[in-house]
N, C-alpha and C. Protein backbone atom coordinates (compact mmCIF):
# COMPACT_ATOMS: atom_id res chain seq x y z
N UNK A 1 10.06 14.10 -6.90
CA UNK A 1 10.39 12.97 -6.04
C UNK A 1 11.58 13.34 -5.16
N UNK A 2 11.71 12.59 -4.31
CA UNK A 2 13.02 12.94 -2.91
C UNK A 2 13.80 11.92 -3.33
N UNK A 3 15.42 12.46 -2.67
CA UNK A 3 16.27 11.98 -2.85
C UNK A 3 16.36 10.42 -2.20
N UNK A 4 15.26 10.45 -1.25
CA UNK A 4 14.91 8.95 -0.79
C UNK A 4 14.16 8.16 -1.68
N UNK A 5 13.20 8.17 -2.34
CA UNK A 5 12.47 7.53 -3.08
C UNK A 5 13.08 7.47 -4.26
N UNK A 6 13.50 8.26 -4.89
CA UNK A 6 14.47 7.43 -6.24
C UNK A 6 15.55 6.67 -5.47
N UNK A 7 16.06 6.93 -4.56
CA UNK A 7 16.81 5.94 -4.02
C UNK A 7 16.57 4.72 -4.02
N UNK A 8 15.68 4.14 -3.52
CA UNK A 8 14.65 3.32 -3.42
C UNK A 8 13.89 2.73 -4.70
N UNK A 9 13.67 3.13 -5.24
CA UNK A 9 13.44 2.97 -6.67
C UNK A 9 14.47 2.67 -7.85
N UNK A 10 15.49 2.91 -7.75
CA UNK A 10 16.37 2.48 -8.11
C UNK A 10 17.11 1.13 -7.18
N UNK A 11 17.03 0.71 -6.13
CA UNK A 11 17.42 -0.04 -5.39
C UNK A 11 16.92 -1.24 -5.68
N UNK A 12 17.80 -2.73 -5.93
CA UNK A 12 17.78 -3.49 -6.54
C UNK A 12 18.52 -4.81 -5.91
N UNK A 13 18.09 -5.93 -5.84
CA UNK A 13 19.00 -6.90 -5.36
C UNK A 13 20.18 -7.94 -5.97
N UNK A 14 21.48 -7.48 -5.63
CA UNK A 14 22.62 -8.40 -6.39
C UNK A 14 21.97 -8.79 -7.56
N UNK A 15 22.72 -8.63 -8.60
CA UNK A 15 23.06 -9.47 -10.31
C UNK A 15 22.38 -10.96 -10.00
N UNK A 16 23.32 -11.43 -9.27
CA UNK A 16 22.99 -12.87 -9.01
C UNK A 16 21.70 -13.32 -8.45
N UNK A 17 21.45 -12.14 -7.88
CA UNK A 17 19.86 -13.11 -7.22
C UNK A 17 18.91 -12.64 -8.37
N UNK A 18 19.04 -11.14 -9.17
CA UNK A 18 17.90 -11.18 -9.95
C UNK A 18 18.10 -11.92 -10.75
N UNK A 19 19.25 -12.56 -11.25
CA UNK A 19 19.18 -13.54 -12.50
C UNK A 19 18.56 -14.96 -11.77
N UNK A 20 19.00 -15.69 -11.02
CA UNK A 20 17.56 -16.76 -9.95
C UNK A 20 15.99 -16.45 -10.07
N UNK A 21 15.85 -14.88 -10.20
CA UNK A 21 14.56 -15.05 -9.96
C UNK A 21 13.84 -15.24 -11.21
N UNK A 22 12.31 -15.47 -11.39
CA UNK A 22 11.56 -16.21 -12.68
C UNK A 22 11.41 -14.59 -12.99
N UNK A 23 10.78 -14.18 -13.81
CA UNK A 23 10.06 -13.01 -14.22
C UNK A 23 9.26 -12.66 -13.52
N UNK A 24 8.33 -13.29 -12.96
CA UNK A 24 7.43 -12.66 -12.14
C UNK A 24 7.35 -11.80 -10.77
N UNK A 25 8.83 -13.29 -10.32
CA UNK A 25 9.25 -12.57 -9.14
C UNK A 25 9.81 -11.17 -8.93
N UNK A 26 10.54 -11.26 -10.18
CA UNK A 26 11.65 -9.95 -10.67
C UNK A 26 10.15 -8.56 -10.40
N UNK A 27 8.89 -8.79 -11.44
CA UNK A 27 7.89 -7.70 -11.32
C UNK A 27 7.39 -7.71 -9.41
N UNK A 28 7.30 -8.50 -9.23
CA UNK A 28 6.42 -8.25 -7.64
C UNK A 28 7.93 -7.31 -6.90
N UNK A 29 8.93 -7.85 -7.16
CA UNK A 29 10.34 -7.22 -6.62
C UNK A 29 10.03 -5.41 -7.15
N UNK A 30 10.02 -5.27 -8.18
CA UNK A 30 9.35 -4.08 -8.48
C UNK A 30 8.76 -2.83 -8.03
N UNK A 31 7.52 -3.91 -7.95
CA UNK A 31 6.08 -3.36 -7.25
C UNK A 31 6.33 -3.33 -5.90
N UNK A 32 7.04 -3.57 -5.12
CA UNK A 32 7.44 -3.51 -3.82
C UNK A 32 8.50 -2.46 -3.50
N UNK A 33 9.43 -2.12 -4.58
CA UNK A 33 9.83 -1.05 -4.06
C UNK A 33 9.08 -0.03 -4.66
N UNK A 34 7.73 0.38 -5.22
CA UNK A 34 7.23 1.30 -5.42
C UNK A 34 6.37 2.17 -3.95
N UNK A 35 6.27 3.48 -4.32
CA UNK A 35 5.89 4.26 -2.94
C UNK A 35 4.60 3.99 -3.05
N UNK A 36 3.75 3.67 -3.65
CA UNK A 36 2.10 3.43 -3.31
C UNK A 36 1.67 2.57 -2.37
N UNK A 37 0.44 2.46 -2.17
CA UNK A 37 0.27 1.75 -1.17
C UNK A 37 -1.13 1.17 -1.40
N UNK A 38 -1.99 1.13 -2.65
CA UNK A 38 -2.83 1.42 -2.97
C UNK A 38 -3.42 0.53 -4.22
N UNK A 39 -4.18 -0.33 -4.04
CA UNK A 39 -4.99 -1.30 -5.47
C UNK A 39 -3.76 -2.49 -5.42
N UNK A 40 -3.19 -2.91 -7.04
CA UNK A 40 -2.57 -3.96 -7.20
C UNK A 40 -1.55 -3.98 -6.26
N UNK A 41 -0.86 -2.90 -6.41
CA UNK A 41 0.57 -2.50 -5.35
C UNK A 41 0.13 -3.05 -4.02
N UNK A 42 -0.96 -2.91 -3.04
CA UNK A 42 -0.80 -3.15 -1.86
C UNK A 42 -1.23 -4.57 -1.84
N UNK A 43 -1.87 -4.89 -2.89
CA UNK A 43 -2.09 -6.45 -2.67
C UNK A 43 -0.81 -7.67 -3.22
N UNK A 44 0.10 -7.06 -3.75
CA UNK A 44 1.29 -7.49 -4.17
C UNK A 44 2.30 -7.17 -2.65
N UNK A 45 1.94 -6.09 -2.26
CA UNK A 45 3.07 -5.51 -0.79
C UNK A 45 2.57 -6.82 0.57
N UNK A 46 1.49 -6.61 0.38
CA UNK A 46 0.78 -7.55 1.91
C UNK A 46 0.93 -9.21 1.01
N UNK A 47 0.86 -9.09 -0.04
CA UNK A 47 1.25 -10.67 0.15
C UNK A 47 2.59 -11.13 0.25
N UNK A 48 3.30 -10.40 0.01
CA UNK A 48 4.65 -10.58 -0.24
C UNK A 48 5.20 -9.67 1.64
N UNK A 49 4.17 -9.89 2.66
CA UNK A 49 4.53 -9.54 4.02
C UNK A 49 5.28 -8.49 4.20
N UNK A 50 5.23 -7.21 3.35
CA UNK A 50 5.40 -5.68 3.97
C UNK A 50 4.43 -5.62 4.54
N UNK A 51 5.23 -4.45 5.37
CA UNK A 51 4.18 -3.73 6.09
C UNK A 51 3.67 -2.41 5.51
N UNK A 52 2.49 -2.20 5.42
CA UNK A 52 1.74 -0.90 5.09
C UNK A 52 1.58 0.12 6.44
N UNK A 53 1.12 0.78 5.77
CA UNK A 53 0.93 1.66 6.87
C UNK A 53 -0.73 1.76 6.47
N UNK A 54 -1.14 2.29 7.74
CA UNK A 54 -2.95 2.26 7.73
C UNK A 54 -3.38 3.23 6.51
N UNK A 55 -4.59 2.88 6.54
CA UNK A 55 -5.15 3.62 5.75
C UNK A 55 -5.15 5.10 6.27
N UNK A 56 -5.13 6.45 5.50
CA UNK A 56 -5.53 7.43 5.78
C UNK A 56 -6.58 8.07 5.00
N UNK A 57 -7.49 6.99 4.62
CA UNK A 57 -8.60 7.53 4.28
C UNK A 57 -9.51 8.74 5.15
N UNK A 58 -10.47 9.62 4.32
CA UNK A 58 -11.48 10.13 5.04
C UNK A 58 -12.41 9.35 5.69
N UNK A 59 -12.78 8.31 5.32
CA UNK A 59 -13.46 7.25 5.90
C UNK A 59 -13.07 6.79 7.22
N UNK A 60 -11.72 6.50 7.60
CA UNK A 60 -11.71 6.09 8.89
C UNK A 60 -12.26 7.33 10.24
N UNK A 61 -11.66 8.28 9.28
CA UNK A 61 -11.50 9.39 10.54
C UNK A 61 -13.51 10.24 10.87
N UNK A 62 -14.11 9.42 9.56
CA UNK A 62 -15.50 10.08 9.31
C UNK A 62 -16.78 9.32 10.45
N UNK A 63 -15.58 7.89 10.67
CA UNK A 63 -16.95 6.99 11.20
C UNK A 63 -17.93 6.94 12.12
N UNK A 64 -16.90 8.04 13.06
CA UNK A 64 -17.91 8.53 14.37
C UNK A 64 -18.93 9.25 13.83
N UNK A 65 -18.53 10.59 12.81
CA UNK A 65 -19.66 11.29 12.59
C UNK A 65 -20.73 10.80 11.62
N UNK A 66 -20.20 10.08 10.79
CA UNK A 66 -21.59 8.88 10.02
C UNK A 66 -22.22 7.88 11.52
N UNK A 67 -21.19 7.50 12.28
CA UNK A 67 -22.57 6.96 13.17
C UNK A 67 -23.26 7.83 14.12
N UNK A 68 -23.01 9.04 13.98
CA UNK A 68 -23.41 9.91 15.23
C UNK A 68 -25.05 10.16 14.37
N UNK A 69 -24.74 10.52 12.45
CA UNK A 69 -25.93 11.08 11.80
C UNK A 69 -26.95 9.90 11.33
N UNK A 70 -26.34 8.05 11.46
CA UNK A 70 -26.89 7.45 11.73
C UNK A 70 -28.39 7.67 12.64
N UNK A 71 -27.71 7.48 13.87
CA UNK A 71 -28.44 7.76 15.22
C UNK A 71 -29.29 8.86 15.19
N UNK A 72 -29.00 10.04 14.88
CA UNK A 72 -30.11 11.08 14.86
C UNK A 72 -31.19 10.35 13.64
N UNK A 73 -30.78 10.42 12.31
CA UNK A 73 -31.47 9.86 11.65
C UNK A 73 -32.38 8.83 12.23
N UNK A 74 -32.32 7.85 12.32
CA UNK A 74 -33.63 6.94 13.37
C UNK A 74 -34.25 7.02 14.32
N UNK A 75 -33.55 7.86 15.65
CA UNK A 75 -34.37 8.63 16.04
C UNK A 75 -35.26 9.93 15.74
N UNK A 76 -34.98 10.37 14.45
CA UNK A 76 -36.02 11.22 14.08
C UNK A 76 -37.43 10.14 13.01
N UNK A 77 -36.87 8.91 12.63
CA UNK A 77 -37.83 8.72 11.67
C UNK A 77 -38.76 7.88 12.93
């Protein structure tokens, strides 16, 4: 890990406000400073209005060429 992300991971808000918060809040507080971006984590990040960053799936970058083999495909059948 980088000297930024344990940073970050260790990074925490005032005594006083985590003692205000319920338990739950304290875990989503958590899960938000974690580096994933991915399953429970991003659905805990986007509800709680971070911003993600896009997907970098193979899928986005694939879609032209699945619709390009689409298209041949039906025009050959």
């Amino acid at each position: 890990m980088t000297k930024n992300a344990l940073k970050r991971k260790r990074g925490t808000p005032p005594s006083w406000v985590i003692a205000a918060m319920s338990t739950k809040r304290r875990n989503m507080d958590k899960v938000l400073r974690s580096l994933s971006n991915v399953g429970y984590i991003a659905l805990v990040k986007h509800r709680l209005g971070s911003k993600l960053k896009e997907s970098s799936s193979g899928r986005n970058r694939a879609e032209p060429l699945l619709d390009l083999t689409t298209e041949i495909i039906r025009t050959e059948k």
